[in-house]
Protein backbone atom coordinates (compact mmCIF):
# COMPACT_ATOMS: atom_id res chain seq x y z
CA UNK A 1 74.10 55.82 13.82
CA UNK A 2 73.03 53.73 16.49
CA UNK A 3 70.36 51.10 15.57
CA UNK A 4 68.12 51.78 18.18
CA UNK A 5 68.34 55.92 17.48
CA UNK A 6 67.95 55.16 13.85
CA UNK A 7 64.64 53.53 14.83
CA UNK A 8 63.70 56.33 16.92
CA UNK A 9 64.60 58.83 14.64
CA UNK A 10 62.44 57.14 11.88
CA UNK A 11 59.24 56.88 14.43
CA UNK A 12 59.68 60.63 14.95
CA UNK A 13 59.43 61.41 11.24
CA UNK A 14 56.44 58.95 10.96
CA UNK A 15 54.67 60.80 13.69
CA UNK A 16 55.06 64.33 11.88
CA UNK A 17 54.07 62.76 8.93
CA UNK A 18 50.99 61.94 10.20
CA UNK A 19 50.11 65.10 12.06
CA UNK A 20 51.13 66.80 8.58
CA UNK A 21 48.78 65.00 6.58
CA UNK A 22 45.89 65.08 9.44
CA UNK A 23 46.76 69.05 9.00
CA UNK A 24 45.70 68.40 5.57
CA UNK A 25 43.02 66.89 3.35
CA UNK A 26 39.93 65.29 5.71
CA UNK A 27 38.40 62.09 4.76
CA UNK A 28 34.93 61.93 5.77
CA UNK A 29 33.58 59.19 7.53
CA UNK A 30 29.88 59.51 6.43
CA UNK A 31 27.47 62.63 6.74
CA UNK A 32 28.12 64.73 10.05
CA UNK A 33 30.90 62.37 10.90
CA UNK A 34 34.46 64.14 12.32
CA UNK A 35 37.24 64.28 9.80
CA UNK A 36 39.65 61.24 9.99
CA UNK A 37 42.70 61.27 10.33
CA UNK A 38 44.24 59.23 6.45
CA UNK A 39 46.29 55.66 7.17
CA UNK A 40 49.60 56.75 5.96
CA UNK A 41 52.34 54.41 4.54
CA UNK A 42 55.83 55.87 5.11
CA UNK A 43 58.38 53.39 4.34
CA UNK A 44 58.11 50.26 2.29
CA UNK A 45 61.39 47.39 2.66
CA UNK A 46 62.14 44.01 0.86
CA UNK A 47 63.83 41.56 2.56
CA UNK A 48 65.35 37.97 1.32
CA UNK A 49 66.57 34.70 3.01
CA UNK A 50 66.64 31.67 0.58
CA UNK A 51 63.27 30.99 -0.85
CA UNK A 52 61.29 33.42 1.34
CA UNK A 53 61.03 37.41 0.31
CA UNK A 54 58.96 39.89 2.93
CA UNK A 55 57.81 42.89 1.68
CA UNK A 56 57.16 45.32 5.16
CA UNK A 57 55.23 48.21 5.15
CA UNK A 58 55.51 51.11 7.76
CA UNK A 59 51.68 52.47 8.78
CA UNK A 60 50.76 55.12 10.75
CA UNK A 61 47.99 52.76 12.52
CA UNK A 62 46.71 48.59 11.87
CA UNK A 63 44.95 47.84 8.84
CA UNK A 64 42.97 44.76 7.50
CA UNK A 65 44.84 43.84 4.39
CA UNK A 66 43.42 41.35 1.44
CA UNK A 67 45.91 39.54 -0.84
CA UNK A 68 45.14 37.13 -3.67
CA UNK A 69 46.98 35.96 -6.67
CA UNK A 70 46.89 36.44 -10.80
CA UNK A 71 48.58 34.82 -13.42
CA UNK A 72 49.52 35.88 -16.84
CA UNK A 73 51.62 37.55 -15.54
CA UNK A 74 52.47 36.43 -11.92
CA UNK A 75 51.31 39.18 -9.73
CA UNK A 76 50.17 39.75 -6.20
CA UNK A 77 47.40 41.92 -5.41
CA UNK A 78 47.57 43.40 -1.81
CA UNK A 79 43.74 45.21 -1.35
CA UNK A 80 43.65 47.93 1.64
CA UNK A 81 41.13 50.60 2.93
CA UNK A 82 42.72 54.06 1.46
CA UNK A 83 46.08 54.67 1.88
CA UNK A 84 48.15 57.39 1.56
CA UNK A 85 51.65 56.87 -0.16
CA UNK A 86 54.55 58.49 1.09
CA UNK A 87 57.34 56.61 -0.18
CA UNK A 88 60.35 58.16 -2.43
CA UNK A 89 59.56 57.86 -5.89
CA UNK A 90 62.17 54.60 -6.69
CA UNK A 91 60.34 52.41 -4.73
CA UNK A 92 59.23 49.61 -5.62
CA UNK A 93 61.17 49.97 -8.98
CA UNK A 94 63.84 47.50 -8.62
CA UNK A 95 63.80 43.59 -8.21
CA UNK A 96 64.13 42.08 -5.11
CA UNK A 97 64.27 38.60 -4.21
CA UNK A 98 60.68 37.30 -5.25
CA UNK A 99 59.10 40.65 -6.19
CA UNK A 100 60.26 41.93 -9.78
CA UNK A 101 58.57 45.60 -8.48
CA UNK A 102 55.45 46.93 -7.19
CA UNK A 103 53.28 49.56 -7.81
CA UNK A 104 51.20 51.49 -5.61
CA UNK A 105 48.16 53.88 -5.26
CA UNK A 106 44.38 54.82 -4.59
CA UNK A 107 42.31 52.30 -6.48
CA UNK A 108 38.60 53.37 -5.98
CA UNK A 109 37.48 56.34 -3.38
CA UNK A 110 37.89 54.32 0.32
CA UNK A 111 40.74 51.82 -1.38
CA UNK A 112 44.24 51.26 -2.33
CA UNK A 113 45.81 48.96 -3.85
CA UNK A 114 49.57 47.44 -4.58
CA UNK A 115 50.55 45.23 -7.08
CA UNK A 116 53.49 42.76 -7.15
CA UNK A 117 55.17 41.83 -10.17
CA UNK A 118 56.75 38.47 -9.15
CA UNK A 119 59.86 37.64 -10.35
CA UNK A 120 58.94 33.83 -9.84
CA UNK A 121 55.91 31.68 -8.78
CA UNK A 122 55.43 31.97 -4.96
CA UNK A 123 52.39 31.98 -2.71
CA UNK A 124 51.41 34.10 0.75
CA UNK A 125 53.39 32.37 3.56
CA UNK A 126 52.37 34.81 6.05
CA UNK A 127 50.80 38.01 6.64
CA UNK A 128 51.47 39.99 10.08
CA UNK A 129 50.53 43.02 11.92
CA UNK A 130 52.28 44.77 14.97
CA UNK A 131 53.78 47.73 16.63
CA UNK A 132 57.33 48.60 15.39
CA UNK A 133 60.14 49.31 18.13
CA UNK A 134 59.01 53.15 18.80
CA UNK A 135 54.93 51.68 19.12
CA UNK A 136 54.28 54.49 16.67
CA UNK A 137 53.37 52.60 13.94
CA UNK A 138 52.29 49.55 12.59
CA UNK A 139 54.37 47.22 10.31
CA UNK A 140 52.73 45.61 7.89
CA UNK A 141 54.67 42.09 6.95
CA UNK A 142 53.57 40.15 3.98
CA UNK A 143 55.46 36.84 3.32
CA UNK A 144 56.70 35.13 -0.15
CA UNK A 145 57.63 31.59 -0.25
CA UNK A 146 58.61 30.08 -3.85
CA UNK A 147 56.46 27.31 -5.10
CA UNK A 148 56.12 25.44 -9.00
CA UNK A 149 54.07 26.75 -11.40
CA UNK A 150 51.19 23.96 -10.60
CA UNK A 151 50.97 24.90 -7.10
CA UNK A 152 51.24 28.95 -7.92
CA UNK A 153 48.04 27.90 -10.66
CA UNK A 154 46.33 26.26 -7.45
CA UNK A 155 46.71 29.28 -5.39
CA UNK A 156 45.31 31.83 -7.71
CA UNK A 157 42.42 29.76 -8.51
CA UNK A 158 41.38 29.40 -4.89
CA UNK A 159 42.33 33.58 -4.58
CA UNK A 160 40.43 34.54 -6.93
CA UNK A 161 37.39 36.63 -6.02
CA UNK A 162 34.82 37.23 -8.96
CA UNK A 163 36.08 39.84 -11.45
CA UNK A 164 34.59 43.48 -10.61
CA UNK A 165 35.43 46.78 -11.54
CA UNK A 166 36.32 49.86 -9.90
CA UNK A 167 32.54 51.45 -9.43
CA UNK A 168 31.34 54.01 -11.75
CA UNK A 169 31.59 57.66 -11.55
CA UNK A 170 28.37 59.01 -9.91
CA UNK A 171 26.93 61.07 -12.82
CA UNK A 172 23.91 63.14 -12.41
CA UNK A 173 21.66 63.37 -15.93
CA UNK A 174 21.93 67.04 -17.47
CA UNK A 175 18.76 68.82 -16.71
CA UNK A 176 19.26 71.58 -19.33
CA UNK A 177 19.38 71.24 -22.77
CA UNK A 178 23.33 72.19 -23.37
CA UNK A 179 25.76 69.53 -24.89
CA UNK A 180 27.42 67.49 -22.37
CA UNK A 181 31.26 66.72 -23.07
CA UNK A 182 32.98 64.40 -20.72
CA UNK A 183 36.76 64.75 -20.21
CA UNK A 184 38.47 61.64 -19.23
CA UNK A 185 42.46 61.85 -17.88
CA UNK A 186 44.11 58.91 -18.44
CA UNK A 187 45.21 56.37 -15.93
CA UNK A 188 45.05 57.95 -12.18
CA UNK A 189 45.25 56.20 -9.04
CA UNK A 190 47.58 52.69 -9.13
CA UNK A 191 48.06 53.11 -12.83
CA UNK A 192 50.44 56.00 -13.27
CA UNK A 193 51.05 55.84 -16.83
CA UNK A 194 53.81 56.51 -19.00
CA UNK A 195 56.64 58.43 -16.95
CA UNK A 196 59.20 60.92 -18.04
CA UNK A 197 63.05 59.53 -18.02
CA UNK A 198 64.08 61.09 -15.21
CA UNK A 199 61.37 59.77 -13.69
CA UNK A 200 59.81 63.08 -11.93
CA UNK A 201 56.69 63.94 -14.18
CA UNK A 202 54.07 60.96 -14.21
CA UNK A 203 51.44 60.57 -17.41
CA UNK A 204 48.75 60.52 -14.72
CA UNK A 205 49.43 64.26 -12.98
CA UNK A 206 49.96 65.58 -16.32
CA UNK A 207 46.98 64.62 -17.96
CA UNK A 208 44.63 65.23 -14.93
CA UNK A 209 46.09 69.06 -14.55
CA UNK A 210 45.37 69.75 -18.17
CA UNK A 211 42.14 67.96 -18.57
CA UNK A 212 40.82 70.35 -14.98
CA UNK A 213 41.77 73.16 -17.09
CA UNK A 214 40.39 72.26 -20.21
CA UNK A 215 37.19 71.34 -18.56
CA UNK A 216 37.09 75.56 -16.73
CA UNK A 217 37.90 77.06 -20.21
CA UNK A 218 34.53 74.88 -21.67
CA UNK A 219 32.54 75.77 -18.19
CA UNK A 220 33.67 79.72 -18.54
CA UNK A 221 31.07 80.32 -21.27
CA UNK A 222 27.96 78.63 -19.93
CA UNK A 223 27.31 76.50 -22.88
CA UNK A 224 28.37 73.64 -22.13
CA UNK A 225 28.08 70.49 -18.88
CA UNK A 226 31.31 69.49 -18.16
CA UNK A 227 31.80 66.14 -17.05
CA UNK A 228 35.50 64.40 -15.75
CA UNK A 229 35.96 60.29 -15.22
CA UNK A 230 38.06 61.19 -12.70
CA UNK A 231 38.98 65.08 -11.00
CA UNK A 232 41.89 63.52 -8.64
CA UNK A 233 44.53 60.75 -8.54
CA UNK A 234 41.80 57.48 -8.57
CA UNK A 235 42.25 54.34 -10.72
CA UNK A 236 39.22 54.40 -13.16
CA UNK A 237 38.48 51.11 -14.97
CA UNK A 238 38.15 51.60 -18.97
CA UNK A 239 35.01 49.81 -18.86
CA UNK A 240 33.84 52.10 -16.28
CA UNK A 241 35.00 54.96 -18.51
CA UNK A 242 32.70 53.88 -21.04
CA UNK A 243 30.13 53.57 -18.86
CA UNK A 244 30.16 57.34 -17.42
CA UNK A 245 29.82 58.75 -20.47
CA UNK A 246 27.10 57.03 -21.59
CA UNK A 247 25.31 57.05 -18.33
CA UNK A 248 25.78 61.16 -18.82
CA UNK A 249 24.26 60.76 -22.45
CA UNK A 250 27.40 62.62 -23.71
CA UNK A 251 27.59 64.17 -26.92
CA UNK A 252 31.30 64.26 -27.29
CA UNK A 253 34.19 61.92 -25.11
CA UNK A 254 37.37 63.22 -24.82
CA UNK A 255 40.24 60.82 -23.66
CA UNK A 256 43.78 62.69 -22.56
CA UNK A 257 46.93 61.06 -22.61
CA UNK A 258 50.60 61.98 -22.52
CA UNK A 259 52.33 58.94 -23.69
CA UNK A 260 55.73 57.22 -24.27
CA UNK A 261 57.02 55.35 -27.30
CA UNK A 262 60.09 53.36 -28.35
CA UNK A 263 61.40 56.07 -31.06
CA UNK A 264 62.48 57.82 -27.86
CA UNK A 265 63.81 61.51 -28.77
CA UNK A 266 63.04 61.23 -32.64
CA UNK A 267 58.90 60.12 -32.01
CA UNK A 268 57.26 63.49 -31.06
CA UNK A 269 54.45 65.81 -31.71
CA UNK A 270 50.24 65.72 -30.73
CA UNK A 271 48.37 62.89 -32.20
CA UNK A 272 44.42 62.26 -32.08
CA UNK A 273 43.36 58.81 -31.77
CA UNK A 274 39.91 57.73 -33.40
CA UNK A 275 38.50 54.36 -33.06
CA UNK A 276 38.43 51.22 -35.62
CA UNK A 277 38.19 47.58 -35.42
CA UNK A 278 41.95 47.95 -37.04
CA UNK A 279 44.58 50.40 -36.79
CA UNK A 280 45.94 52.54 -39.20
CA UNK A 281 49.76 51.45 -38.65
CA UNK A 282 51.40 49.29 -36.67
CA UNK A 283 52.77 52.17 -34.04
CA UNK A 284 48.82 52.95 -33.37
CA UNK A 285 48.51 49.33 -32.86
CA UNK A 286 50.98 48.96 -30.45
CA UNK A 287 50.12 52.34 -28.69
CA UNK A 288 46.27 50.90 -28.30
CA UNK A 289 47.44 47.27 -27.13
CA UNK A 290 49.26 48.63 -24.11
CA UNK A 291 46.86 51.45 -23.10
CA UNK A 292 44.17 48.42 -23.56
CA UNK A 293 46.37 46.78 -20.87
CA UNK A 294 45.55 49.51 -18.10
CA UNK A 295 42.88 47.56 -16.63
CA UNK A 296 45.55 44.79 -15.66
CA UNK A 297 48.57 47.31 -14.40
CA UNK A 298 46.06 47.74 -11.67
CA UNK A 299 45.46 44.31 -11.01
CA UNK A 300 41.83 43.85 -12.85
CA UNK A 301 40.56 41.01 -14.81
CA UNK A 302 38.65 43.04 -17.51
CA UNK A 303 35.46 41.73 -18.23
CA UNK A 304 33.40 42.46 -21.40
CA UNK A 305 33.58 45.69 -22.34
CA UNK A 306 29.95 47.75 -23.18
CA UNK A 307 28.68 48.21 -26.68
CA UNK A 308 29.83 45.15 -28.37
CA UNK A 309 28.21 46.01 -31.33
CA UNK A 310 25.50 43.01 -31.78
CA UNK A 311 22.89 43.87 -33.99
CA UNK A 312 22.16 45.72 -37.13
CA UNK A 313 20.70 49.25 -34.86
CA UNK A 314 24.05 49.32 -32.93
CA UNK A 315 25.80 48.81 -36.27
CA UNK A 316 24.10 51.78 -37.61
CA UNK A 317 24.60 53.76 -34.59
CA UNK A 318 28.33 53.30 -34.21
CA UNK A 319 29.18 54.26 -38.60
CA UNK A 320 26.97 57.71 -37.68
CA UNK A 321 29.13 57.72 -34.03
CA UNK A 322 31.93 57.22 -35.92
CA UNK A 323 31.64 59.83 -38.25
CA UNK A 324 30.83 62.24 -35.80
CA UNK A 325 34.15 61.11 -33.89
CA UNK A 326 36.48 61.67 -37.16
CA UNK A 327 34.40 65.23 -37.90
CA UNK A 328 35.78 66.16 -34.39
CA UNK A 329 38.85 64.73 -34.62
CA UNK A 330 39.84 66.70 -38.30
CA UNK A 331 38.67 70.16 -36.67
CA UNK A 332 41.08 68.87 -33.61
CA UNK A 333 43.80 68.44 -36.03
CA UNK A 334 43.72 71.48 -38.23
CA UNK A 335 43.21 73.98 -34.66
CA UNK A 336 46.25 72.34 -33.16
CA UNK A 337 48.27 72.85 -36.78
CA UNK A 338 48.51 76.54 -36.42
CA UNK A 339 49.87 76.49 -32.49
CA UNK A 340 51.26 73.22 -31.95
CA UNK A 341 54.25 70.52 -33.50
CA UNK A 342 52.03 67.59 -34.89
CA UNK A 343 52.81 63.94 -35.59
CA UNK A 344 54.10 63.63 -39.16
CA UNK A 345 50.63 61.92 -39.05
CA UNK A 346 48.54 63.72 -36.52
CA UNK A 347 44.89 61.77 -37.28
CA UNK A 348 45.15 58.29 -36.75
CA UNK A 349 42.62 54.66 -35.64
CA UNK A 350 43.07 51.95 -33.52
CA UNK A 351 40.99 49.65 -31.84
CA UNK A 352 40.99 51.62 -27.93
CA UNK A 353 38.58 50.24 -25.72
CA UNK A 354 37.78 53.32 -23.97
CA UNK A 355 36.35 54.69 -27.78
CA UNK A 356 34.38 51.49 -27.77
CA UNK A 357 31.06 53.59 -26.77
CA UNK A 358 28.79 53.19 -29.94
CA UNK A 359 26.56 56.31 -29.41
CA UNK A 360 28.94 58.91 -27.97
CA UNK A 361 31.12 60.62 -30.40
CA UNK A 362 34.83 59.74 -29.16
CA UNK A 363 38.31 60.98 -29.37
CA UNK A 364 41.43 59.98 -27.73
CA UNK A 365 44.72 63.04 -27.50
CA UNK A 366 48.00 62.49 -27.17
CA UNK A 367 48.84 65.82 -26.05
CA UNK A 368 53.02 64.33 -26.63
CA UNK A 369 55.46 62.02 -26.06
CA UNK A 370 56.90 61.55 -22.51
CA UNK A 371 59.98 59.60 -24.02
CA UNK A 372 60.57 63.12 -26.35
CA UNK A 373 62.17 65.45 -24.29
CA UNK A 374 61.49 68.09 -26.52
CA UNK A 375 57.47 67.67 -25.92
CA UNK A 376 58.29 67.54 -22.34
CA UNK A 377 59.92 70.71 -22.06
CA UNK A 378 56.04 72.21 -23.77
CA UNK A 379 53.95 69.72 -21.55
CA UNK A 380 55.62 71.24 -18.97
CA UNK A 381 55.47 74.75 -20.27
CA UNK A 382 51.65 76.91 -18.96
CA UNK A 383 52.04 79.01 -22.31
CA UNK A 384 52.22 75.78 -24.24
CA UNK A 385 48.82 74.66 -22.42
CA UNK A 386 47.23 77.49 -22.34
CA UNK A 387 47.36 77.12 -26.32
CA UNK A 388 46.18 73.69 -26.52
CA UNK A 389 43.04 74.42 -24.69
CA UNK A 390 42.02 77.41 -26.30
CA UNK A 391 42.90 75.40 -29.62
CA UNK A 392 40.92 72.32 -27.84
CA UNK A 393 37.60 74.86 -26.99
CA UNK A 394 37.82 76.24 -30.32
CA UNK A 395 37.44 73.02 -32.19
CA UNK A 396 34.57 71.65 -29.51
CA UNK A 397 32.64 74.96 -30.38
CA UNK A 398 32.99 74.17 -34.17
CA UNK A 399 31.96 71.00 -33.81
CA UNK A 400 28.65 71.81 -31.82
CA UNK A 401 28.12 74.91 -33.76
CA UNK A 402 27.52 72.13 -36.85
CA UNK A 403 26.72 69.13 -35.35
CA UNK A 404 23.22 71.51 -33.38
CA UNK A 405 22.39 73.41 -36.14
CA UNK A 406 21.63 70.23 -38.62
CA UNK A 407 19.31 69.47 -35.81
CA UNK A 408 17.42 72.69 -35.99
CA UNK A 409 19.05 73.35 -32.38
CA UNK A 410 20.66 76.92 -31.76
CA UNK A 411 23.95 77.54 -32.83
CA UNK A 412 26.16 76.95 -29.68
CA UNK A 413 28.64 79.98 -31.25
CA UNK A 414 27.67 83.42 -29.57
């Protein structure tokens, strides 16, 4: 094909992309303000010549884009008012030239985000906007030139904005007297988790879809206020995680997560995750270091986490907690035994941050193993779920039905 039909061909897509997605969801501009139209990204290409690499980005209109630079490891950070992705699901995957791969996705509402793995030190050698050959679109050119590791140090230091997290979930205080559980889905937004091997089922859907029907089967009977860190595809920080569920005074934290691990096909079965300053084996060590790492897939310096546990009140507070946490966790384990395949060791404690809270009772599930395909084939399956969160409700009601009635409150049971 023709070079100059190819690029009219490709404009023409672009343009029904847009009017497809404008068909779709509206993003409001501000109260009584008309529906606007979503930036849309719908090609991404990497191009080399000697020491230079330019990543270009196809948008459906101009966009004011904010890069800086991290180390340990080398990354670039490319900040942008909200995006929507639609790119094939490879990209960004391979290396090219400077830029080992990049990831991609909404980072806080009104923001996305991508971030560059680089392959070597470079620095921001130029950063463009203008039409593309239809005028259609916009092309977004960022350019890579290498530099030494001293001058790469430079550049990040002089990047560097001061550290901030994604901001909190908006939570209102409950104004009734029922327990308040807050569901948190893993990852979402930049940070898409562990991924099937064939590459077409992300940790971050899966979670999210089961944790919006686990939280309707706890709403259903009335006695509970449901609570998500996230209810769509948004990068939430941990410490922010924390945060909401403390700022909701929950009475239980539930953290869901469909993970992968390097037994591959033999490592399967549902796990629950309490917290401890040490883990109880080395797997649950390894599992907590790299979901501890989430903060930094999506390009965030994490700060101090809450609840550092700094006096001898706190201390107290987090042993009760923590009791509370393993009470839930053992009438997790032995609902799931009758309806679901468990780890050979289904209850075990590592140090996650997002069970750092000291005064909300906190588990983290591993509803399976991505890397099994065995447990995909159930993650996948809506009888399998629909299990699990009857199993999941029945275990929350046990747990309130005790936890209320030692405090002279009415039994949450009917």
């Amino acid at each position: 094909m023709p070079l100059s039909l190819l690029i009219r061909f490709v404009g023409a897509c672009l343009v029904a992309i847009i009017l497809a997605a404008g068909a779709g969801r509206a993003w409001a501009a501000g109260d009584g303000a008309k529906p606007a139209t979503p930036v849309i990204a719908a090609a991404a290409t990497v191009e080399t010549d000697g020491g230079k690499t330019r990543f270009k980005v196809t948008l459906s209109k101009p966009v004011t884009a904010q890069v800086s630079l991290m180390e340990r490891p080398d990354r670039l950070i490319i900040d942008l008012p909200e995006v929507a992705f639609h790119l094939p699901a490879e990209a960004g995957r391979g290396k090219e030239g400077l830029i080992a791969s990049y990831r991609y996705g909404l980072f806080a509402p009104g923001r996305s985000r991508v971030v560059m793995e680089l392959a070597q030190p470079a620095v921001v050698s130029g950063l463009t906007t203008a039409p593309d050959a239809t005028g259609a679109a916009t092309i977004l050119t960022i350019e890579l030139s290498r530099v030494d590791r001293e001058e790469f140090r430079k550049a990040a230091l002089e990047s560097a904005a001061p550290a901030k997290d994604s901001p909190a979930p908006v939570v209102q205080a409950a104004k009734d007297a029922r327990p308040v559980i807050m569901i948190d889905p893993g990852h979402g937004g930049i940070d898409p988790g562990a991924a099937a091997s064939s590459g077409s089922v992300a940790e971050k859907d899966l979670v999210l879809s089961f944790a919006q029907r686990l939280r309707k089967k706890l709403e259903d009977g009335g006695r509970y206020k449901v609570l998500m860190t996230r209810d769509h595809d948004v990068f939430v920080s941990l410490g922010d995680r924390v945060r909401a569920a403390r700022s909701a005074q929950a009475d239980l934290f539930i953290s869901i997560h469909a993970d992968s691990i390097s037994g591959g096909q033999d490592v399967r079965g549902l796990t629950v995750y309490t917290g401890s300053e040490r883990a109880s084996d080395a797997d649950s060590a390894r599992l907590a270091d790299r979901e501890n790492k989430a903060d930094a897939v999506a390009g965030v310096e994490s700060g101090d986490m809450p609840d550092d546990v700094s006096d001898i009140l706190m201390d107290l507070t987090l042993r009760e907690t923590r009791g509370f946490s393993h009470g839930f966790a053992s009438r997790l384990v032995g609902e799931f035994d009758s309806v679901a395949r468990l780890n050979k060791n289904p209850h075990r404690q590592a140090r996650f941050q997002v069970l750092r809270a000291h005064d909300v009772p906190s588990v983290l599930v591993e509803l399976g193993y991505l890397s099994s395909q065995k447990d995909l084939d159930l993650l996948m399956s809506e009888e399998w779920r629909a299990k699990m969160v009857s199993a999941m409700s029945n275990a929350v009601d046990r747990f309130f039905a005790t936890r209320f009635a030692r405090r002279g409150a009415a039994a949450v049971l009917p």
